[in-house]
N, C-alpha and C. Protein backbone atom coordinates (compact mmCIF):
# COMPACT_ATOMS: atom_id res chain seq x y z
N UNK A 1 8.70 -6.85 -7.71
CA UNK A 1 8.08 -7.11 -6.42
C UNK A 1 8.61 -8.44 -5.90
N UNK A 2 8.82 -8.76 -4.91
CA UNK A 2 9.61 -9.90 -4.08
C UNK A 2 8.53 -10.42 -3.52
N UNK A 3 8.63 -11.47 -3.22
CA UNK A 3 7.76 -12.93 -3.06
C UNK A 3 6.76 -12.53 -1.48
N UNK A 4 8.03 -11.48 -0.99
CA UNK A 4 7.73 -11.48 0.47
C UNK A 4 6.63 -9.77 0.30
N UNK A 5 6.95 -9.32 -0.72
CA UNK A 5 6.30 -8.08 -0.36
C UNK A 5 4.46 -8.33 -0.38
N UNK A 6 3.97 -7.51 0.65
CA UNK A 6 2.34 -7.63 0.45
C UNK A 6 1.81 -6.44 -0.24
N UNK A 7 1.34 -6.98 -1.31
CA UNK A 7 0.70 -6.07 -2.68
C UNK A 7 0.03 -6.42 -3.35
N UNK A 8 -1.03 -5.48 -4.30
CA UNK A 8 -2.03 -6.53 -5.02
C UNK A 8 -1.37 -6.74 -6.07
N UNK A 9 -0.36 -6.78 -6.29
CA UNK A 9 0.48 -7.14 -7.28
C UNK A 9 1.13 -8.82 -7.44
N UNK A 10 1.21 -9.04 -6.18
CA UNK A 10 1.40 -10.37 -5.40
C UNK A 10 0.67 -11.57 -6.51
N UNK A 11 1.73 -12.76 -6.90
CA UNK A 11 0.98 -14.09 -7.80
C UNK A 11 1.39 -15.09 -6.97
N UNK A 12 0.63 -16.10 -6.92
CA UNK A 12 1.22 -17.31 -6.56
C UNK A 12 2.54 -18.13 -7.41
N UNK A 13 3.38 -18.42 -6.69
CA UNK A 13 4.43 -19.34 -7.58
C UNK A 13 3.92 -19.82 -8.80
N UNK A 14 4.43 -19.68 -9.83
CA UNK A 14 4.37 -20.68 -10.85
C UNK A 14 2.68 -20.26 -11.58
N UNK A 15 2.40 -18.74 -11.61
CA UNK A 15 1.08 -18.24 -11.69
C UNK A 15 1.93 -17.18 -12.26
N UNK A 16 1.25 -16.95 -13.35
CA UNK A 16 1.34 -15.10 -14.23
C UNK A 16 0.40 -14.20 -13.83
N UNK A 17 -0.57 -14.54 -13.22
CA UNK A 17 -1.98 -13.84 -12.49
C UNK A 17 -1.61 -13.52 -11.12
N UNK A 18 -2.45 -12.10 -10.89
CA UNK A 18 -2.22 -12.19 -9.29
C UNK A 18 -3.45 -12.61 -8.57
N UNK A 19 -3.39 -12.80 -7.40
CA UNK A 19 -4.42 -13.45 -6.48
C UNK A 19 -4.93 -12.57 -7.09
N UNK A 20 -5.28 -11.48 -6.94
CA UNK A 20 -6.94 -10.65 -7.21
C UNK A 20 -7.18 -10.88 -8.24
N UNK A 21 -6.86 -11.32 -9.46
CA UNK A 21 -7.24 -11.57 -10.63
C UNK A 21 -7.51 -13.21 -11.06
N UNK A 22 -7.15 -13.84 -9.80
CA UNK A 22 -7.51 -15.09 -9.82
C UNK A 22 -8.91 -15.49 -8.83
N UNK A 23 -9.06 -14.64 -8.25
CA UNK A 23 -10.21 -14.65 -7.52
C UNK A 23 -11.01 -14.08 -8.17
N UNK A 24 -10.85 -13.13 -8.35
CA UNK A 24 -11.92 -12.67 -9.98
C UNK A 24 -12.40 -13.56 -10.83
N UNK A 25 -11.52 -14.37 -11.50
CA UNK A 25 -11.80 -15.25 -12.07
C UNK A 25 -12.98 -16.06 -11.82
N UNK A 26 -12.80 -16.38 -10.65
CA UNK A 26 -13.92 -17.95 -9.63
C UNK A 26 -15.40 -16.97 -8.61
N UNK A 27 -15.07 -15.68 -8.85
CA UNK A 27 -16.11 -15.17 -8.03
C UNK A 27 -17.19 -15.10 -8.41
N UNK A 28 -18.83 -15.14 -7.90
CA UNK A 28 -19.52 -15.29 -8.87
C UNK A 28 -19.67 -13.48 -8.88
N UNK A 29 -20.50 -12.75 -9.85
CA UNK A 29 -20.16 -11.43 -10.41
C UNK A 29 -21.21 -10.91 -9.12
N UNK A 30 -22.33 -11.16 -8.21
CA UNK A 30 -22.92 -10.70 -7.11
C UNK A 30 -21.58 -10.48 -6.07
N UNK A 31 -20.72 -10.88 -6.19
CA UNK A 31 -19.88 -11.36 -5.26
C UNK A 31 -18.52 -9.92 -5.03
N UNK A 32 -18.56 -8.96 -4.89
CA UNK A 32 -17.68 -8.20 -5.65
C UNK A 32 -16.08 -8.14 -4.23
N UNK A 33 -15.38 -7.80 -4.88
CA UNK A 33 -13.54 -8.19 -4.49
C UNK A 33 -13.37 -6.87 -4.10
N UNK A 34 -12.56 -7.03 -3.20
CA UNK A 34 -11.30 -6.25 -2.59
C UNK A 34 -9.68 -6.06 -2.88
N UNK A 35 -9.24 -5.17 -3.43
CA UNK A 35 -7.69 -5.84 -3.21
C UNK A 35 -7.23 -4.55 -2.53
N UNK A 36 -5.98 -4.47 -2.33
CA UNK A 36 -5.15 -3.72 -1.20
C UNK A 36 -3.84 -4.41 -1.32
N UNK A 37 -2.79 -3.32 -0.79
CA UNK A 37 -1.75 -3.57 -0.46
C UNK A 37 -0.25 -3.04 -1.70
N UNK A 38 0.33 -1.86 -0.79
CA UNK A 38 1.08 -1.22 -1.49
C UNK A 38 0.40 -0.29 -3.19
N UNK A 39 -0.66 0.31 -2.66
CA UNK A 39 -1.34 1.22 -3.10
C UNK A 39 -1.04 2.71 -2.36
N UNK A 40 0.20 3.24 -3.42
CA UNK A 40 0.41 4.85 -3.31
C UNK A 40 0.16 5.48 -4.44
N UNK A 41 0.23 5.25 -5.29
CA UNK A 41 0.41 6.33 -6.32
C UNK A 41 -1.00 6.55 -7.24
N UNK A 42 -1.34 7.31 -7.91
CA UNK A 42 -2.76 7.05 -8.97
C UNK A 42 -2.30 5.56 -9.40
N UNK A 43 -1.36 5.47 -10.21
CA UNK A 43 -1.05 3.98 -11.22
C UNK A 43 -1.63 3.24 -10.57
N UNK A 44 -0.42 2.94 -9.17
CA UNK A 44 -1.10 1.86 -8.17
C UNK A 44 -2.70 1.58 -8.30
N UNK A 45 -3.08 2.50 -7.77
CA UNK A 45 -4.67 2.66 -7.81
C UNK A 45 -5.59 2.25 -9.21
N UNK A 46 -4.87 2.54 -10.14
CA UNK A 46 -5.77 2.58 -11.45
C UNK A 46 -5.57 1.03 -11.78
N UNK A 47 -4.47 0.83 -11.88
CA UNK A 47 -3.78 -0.67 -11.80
C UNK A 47 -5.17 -1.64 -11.23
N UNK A 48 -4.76 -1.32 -9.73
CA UNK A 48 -5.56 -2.17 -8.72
C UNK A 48 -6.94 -2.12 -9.28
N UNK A 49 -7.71 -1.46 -9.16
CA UNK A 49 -9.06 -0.75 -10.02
C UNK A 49 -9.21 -1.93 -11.34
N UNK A 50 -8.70 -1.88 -11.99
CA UNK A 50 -8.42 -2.83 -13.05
C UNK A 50 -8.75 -4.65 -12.50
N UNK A 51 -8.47 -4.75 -11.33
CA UNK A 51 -8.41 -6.03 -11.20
C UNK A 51 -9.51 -6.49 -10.00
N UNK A 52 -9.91 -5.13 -9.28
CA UNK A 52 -11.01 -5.40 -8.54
C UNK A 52 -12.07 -4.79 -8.73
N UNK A 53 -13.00 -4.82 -7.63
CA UNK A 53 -14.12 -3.59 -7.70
C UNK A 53 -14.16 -2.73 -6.66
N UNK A 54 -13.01 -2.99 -5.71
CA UNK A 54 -12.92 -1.84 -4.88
C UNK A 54 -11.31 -2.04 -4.69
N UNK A 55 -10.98 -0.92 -4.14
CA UNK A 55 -9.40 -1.03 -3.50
C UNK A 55 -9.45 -0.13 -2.61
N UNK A 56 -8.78 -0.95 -1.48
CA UNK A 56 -8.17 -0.26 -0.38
C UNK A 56 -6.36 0.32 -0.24
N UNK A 57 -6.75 0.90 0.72
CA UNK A 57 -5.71 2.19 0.49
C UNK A 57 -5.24 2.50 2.15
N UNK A 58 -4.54 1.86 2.74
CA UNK A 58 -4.41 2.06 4.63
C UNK A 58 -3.35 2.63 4.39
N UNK A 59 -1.80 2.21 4.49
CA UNK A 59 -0.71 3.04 4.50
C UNK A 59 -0.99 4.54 3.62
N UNK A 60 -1.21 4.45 2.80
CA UNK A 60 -1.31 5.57 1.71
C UNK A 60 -2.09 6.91 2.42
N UNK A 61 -3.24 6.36 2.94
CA UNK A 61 -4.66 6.84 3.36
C UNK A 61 -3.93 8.11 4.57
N UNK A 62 -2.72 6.82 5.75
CA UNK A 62 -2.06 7.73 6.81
C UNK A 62 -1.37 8.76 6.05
N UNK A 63 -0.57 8.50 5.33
CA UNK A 63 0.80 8.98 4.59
C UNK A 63 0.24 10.74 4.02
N UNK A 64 -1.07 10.11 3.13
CA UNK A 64 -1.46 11.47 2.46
C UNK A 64 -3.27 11.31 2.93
N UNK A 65 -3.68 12.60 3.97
CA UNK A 65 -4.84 12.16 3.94
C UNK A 65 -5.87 12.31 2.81
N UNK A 66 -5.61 13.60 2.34
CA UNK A 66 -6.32 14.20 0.93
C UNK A 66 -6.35 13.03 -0.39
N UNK A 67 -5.76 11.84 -0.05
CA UNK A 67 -5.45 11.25 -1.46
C UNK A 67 -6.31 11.21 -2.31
N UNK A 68 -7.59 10.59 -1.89
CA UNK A 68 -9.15 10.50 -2.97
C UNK A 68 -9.04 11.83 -3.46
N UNK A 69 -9.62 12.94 -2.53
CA UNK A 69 -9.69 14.19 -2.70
C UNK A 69 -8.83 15.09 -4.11
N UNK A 70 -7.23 14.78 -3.40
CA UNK A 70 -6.61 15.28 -4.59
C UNK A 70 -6.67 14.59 -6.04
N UNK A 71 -7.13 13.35 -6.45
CA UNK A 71 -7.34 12.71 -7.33
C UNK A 71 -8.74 13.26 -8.18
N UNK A 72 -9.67 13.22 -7.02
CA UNK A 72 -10.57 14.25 -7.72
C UNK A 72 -10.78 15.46 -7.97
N UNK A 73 -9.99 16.12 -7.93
CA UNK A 73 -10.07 17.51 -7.89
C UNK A 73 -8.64 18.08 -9.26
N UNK A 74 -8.18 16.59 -9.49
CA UNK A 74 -7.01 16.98 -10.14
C UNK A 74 -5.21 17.10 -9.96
N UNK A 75 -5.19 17.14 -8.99
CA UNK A 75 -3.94 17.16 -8.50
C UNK A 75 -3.14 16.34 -7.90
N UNK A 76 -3.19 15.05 -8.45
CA UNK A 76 -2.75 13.68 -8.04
C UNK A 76 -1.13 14.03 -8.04
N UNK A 77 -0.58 15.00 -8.73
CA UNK A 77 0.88 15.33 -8.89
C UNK A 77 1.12 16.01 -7.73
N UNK A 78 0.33 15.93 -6.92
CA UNK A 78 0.68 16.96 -5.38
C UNK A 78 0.39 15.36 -4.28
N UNK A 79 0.23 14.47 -4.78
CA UNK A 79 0.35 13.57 -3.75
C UNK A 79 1.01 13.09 -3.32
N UNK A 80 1.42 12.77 -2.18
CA UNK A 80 2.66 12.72 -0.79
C UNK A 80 2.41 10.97 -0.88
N UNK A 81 3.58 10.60 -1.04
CA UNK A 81 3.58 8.65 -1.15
C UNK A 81 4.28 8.00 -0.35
N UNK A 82 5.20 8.55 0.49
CA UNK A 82 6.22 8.24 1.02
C UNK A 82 6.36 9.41 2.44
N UNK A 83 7.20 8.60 3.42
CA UNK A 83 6.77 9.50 4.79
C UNK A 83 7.58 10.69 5.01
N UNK A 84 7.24 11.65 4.74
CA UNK A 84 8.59 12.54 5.01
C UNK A 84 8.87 13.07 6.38
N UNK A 85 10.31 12.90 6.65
CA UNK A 85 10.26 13.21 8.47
C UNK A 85 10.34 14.87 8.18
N UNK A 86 10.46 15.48 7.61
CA UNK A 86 10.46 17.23 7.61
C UNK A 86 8.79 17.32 7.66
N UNK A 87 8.23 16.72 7.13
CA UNK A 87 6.35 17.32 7.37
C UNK A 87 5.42 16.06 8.08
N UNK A 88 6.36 14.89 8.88
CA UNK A 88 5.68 14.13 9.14
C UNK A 88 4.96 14.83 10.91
N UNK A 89 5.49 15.75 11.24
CA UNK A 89 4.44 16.13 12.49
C UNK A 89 3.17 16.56 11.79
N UNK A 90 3.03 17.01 11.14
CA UNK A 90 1.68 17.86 10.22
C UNK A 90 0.61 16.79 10.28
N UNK A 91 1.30 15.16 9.91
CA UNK A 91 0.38 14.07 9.99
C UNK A 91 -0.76 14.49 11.32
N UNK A 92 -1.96 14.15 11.42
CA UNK A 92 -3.15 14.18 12.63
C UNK A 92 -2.94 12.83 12.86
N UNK A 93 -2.14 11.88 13.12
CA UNK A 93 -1.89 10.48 13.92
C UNK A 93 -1.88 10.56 15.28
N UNK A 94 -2.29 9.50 15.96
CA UNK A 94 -2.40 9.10 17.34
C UNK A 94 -0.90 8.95 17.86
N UNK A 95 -0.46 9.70 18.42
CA UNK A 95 1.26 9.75 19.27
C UNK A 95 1.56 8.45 18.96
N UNK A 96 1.31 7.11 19.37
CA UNK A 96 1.70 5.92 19.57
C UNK A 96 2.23 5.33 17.79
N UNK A 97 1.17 5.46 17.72
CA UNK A 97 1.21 5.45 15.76
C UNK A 97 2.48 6.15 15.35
N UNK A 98 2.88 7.52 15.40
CA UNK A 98 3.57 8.15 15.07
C UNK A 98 5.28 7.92 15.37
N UNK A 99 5.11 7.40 16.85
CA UNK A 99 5.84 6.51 17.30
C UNK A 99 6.67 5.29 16.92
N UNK A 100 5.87 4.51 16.20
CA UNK A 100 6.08 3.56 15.19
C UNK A 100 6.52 3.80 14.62
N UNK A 101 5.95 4.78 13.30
CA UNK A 101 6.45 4.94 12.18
C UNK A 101 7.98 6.27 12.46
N UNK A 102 8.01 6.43 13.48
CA UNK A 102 9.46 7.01 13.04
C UNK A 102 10.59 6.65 13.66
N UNK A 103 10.08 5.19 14.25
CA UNK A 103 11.32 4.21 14.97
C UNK A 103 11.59 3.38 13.73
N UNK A 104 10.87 3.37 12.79
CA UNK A 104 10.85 2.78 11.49
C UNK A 104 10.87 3.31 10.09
N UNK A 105 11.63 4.37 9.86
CA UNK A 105 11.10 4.92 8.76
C UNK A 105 12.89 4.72 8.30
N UNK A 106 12.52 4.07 6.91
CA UNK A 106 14.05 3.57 6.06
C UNK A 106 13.98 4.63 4.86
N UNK A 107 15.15 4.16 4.20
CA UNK A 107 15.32 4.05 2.85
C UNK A 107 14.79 3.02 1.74
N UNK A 108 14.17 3.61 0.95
CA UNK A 108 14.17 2.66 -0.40
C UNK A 108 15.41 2.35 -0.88
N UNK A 109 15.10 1.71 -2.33
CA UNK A 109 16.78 1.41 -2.96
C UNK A 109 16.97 2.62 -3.84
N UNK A 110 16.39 3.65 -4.04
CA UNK A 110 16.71 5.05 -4.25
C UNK A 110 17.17 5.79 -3.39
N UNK A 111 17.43 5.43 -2.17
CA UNK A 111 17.68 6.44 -0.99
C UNK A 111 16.42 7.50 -0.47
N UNK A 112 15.54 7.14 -0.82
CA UNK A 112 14.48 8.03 -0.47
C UNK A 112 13.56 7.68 0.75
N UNK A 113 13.47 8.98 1.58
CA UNK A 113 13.09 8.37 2.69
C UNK A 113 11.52 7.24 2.78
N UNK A 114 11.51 6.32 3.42
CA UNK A 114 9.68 5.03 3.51
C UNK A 114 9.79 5.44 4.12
N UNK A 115 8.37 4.81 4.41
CA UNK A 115 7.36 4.29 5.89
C UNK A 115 8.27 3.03 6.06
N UNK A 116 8.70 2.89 7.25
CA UNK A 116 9.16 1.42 7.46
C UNK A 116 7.82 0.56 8.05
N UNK A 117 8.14 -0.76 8.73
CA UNK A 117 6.96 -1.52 9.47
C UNK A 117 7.98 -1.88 10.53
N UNK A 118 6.70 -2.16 11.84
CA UNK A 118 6.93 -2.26 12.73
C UNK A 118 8.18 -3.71 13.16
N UNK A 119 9.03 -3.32 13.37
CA UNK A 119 10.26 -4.68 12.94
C UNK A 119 9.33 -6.18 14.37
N UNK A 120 9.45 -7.47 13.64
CA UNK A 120 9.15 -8.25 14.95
C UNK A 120 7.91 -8.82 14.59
N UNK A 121 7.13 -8.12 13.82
CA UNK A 121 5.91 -8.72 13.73
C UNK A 121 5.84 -9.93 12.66
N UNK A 122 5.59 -11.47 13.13
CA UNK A 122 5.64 -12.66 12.62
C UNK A 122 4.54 -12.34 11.53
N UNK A 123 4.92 -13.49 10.56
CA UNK A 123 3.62 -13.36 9.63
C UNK A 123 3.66 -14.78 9.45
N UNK A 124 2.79 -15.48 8.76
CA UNK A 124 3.13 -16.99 8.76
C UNK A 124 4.03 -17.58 7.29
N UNK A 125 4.64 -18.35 7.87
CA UNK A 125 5.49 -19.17 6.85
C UNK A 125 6.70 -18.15 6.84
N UNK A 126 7.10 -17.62 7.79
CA UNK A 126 8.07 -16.65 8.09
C UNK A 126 8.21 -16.09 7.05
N UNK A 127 7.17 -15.43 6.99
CA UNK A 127 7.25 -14.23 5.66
C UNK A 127 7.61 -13.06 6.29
N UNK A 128 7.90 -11.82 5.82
CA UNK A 128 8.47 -10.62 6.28
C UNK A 128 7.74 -9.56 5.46
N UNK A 129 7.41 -8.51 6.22
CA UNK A 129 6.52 -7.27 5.52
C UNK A 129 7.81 -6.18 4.77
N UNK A 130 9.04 -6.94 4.64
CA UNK A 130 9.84 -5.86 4.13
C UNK A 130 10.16 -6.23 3.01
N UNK A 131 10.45 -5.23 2.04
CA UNK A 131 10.87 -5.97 0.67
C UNK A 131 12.11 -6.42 0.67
């Protein structure tokens, strides 16, 4: 994972912990955590789960809507992680949304088709939402 990517995987410099597990640390236990970010797969999820008490799930959530669903029911091996332009009309997204994501949709370093992000959008300390 690269310094720039946003994930709950994410540590501070010179830290073996990631933020969610460092906030864990200092929270008092009434207090319960969130983490998010680059949550597709069960792992992801079980991972994340591990380090919070809830996890969120937004890209993933568009990508595959069934995700909870198929997890409970068993069939996490039928879950869609990545955007495919052959079944991405099937998505129920708002035109504009859809828009986005297919003025933006790359390659990984497998060649497999992403979700890209919207190119342009500042983040601070000129960080970048791309890996």
């Amino acid at each position: 994972m690269t310094a720039n990517s946003l994930s709950f995987r994410n540590n501070p410099a010179g830290q073996d912990k990631t933020y969610t597990q460092l906030y864990k640390e200092v929270l008092a236990p009434e207090i319960k955590l969130i983490t998010c970010g680059s949550v597709f797969s069960v792992d992801d999820a079980q991972e994340a789960a591990e380090q919070a008490d809830l996890v969120g799930i937004a890209r993933e959530a568009l990508i595959e809507p069934d995700y909870a669903k198929k997890i409970h029911v068993g069939q996490a091996d039928k879950i869609v992680t990545a955007v495919d332009p052959a079944t991405f009309d099937s998505l129920k997204l708002p035109t504009t949304l859809k828009e986005i994501f297919k003025s933006n949709i790359d390659k990984d370093t497998n060649g497999k088709e992403k979700h890209g992000y919207f190119p342009g959008t500042s983040l601070p300390n000129g960080e970048s939402v791309k890996e």
